[in-house]
Protein backbone atom coordinates (compact mmCIF):
# COMPACT_ATOMS: atom_id res chain seq x y z
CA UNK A 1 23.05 7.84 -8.27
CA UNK A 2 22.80 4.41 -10.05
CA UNK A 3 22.09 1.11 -8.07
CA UNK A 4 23.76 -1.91 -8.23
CA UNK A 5 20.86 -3.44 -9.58
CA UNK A 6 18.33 -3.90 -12.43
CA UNK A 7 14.40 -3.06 -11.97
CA UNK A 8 13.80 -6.78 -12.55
CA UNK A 9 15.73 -7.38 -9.15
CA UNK A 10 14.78 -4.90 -7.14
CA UNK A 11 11.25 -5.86 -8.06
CA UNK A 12 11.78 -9.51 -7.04
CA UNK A 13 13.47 -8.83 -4.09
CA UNK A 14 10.69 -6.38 -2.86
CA UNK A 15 8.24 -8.98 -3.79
CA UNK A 16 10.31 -11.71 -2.01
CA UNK A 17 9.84 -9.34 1.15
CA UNK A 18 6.10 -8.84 0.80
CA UNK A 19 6.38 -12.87 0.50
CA UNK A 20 8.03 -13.31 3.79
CA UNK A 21 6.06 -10.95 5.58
CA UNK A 22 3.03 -12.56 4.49
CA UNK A 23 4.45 -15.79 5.48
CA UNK A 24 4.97 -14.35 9.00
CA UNK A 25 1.44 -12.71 9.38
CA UNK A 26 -0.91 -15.10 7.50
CA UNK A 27 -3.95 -14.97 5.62
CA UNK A 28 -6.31 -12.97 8.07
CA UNK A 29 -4.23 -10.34 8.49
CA UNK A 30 -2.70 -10.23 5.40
CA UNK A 31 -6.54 -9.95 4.13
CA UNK A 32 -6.62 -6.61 6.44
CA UNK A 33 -3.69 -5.01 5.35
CA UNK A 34 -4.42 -5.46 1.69
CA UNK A 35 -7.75 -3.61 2.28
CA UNK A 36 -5.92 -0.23 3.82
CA UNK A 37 -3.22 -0.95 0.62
CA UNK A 38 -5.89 -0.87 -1.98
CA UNK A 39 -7.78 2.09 -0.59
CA UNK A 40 -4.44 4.17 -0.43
CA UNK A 41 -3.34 2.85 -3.16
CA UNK A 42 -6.63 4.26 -5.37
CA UNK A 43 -7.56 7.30 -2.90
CA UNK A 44 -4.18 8.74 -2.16
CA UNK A 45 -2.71 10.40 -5.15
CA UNK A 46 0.30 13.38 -5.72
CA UNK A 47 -2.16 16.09 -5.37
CA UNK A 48 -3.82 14.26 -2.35
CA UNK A 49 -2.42 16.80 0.19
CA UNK A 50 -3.06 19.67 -1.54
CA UNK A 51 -7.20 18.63 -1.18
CA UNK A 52 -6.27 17.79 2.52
CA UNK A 53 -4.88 21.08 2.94
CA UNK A 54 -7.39 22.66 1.32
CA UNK A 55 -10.12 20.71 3.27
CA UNK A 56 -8.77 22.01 6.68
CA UNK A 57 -7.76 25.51 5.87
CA UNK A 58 -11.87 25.99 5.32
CA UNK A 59 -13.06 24.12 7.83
CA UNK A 60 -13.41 27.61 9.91
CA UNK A 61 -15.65 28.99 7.13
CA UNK A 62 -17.94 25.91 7.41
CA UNK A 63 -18.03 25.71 11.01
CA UNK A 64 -19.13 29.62 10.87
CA UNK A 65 -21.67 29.12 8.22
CA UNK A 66 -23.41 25.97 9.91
CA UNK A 67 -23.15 27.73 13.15
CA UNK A 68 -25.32 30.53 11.64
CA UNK A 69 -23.11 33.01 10.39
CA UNK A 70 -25.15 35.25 7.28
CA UNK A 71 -22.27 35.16 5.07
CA UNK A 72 -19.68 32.59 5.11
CA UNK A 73 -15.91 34.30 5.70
CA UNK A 74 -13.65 34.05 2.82
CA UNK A 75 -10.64 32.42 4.21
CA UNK A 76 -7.59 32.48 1.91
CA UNK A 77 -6.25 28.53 1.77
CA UNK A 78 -2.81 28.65 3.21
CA UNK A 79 -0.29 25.41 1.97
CA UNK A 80 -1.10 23.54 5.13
CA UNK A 81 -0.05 20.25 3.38
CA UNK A 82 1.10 21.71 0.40
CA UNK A 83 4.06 19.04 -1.87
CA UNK A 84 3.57 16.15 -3.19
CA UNK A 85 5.72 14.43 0.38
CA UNK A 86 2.75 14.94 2.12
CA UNK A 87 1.22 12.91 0.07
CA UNK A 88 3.66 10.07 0.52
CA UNK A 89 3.28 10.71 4.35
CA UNK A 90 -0.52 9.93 4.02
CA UNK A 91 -0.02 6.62 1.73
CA UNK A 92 2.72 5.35 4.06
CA UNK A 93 0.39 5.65 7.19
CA UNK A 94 -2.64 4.45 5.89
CA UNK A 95 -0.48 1.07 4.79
CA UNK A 96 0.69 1.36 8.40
CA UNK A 97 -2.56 1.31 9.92
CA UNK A 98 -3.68 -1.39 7.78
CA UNK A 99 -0.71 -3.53 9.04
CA UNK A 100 -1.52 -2.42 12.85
CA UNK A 101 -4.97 -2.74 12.66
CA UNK A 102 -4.34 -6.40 11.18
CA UNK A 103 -2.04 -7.30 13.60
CA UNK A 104 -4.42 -6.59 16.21
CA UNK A 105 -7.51 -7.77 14.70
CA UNK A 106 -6.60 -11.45 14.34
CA UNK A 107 -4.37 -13.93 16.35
CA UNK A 108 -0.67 -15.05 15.02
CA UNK A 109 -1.49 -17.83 12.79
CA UNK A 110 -1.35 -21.57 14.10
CA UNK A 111 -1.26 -23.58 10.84
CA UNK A 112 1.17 -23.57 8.06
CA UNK A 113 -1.83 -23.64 5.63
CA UNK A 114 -2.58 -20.69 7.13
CA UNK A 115 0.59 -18.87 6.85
CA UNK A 116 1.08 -20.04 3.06
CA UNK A 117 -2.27 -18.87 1.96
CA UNK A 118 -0.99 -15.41 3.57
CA UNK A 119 1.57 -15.10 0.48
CA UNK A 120 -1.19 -14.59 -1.96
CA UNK A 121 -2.23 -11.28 -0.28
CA UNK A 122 1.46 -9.80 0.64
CA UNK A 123 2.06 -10.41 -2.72
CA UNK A 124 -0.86 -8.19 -4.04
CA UNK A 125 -0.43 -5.82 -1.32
CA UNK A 126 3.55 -5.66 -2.60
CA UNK A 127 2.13 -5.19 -6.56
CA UNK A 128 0.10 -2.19 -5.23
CA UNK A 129 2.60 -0.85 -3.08
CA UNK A 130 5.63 -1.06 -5.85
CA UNK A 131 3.06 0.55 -8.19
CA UNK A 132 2.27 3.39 -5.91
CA UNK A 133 5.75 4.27 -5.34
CA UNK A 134 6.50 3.80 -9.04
CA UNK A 135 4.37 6.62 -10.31
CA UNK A 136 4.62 8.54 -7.36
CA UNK A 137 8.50 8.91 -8.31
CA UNK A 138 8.27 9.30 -11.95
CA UNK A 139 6.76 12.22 -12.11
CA UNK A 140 5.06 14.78 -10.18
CA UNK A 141 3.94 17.89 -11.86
CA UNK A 142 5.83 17.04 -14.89
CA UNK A 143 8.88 16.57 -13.56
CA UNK A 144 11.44 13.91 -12.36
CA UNK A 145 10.87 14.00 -8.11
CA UNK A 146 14.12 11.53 -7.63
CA UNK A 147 17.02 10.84 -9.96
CA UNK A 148 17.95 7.37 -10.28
CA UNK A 149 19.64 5.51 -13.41
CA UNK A 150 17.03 2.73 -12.73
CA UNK A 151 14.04 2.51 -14.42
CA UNK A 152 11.27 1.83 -12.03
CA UNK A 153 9.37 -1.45 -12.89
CA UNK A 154 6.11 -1.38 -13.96
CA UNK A 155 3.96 -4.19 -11.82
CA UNK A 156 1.91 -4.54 -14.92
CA UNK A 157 4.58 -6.71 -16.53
CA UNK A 158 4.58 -8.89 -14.16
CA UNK A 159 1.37 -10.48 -12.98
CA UNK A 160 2.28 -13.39 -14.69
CA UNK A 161 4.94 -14.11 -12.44
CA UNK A 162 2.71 -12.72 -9.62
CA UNK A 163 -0.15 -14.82 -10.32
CA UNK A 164 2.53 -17.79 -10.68
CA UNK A 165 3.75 -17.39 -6.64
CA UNK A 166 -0.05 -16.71 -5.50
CA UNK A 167 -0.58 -20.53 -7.21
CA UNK A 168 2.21 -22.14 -5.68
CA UNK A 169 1.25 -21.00 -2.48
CA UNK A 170 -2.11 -22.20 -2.97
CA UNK A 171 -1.06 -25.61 -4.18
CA UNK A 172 1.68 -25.71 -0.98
CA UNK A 173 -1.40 -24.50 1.66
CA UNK A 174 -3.89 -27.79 -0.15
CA UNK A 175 -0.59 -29.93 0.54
CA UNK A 176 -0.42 -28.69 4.04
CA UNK A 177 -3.55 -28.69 5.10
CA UNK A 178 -4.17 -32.80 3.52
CA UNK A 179 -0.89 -33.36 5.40
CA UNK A 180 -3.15 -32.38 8.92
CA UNK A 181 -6.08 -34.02 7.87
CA UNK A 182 -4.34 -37.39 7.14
CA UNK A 183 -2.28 -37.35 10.50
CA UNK A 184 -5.53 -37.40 12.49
């Protein structure tokens, strides 16, 4: 299957998303959601899972053993999460319970200050979140997962650009927010 684009675009235009979005939510929760990105981003990995699965297939054993069982049982680990899509269901909720848990922590935002500064974090949330996906579909287990004639961009190449927008939208929020102040 080949796309109609190049990796350059379809990492723009997912970045141009993550620029809206943050636009929409502002800086508070913006802040929140990055949080939940970053920890699934570094915590949830292809084999992720496979530990989870592990985890609650002994769970019995351990609840035996601290109960007071002499021996603990040998339980054989069944696949309960088993494949790396699991692990892609787990990433994709904890960014969706970052966003929820954003949404209700803080009020909409009320100043435009407010709402440009929240570009700088949905653009670092969209890095992490591109860069997730991008090595979660390159390989798992040494082999391709999803066959695509587009190379999948590497968010590495382009904090330049990245840490270009989060300026801008600094420099637009100090316009902003001088605007307010000299109204008053």
């Amino acid at each position: 299957m080949s796309l109609p684009f190049t990796e350059q675009q379809c990492f723009f235009v997912a970045i141009l998303i993550f620029s809206v979005v943050g636009f929409q939510r502002g800086w508070r929760r913006e802040l929140v959601s990055l949080v939940f990105i970053l920890l699934a981003a570094f915590l949830v990995h292809q084999d992720t899972s496979n530990a989870v699965g592990s985890f609650i297939g002994r769970l019995p054993a351990i609840v035996g053993y601290a109960a007071g069982s002499s021996q603990p049982q040998a339980t054989p680990v069944t696949g309960f999460l088993g494949g790396p899509f699991w692990s892609l269901v787990i990433f994709a909720a904890m960014v969706a319970l970052g966003y929820y848990i954003g949404n209700k922590a803080f009020p909409r935002p009320s100043t435009p200050q407010e709402r440009f500064i929240g570009i700088v974090p949905a653009v670092i949330s969209g890095a992490f979140v591109l860069g997730y996906l991008s090595n979660y579909f390159k390989t798992i287990g040494g082999r391709s997962t999803v066959s695509v004639d587009v190379q999948s961009p590497d968010p590495l190449n382009y904090v330049a650009v990245i840490f270009f927008i989060a300026v801008i939208a600094i420099v637009v929020a100090v316009i902003a927010s001088r605007r307010k102040a000299a109204k008053k």
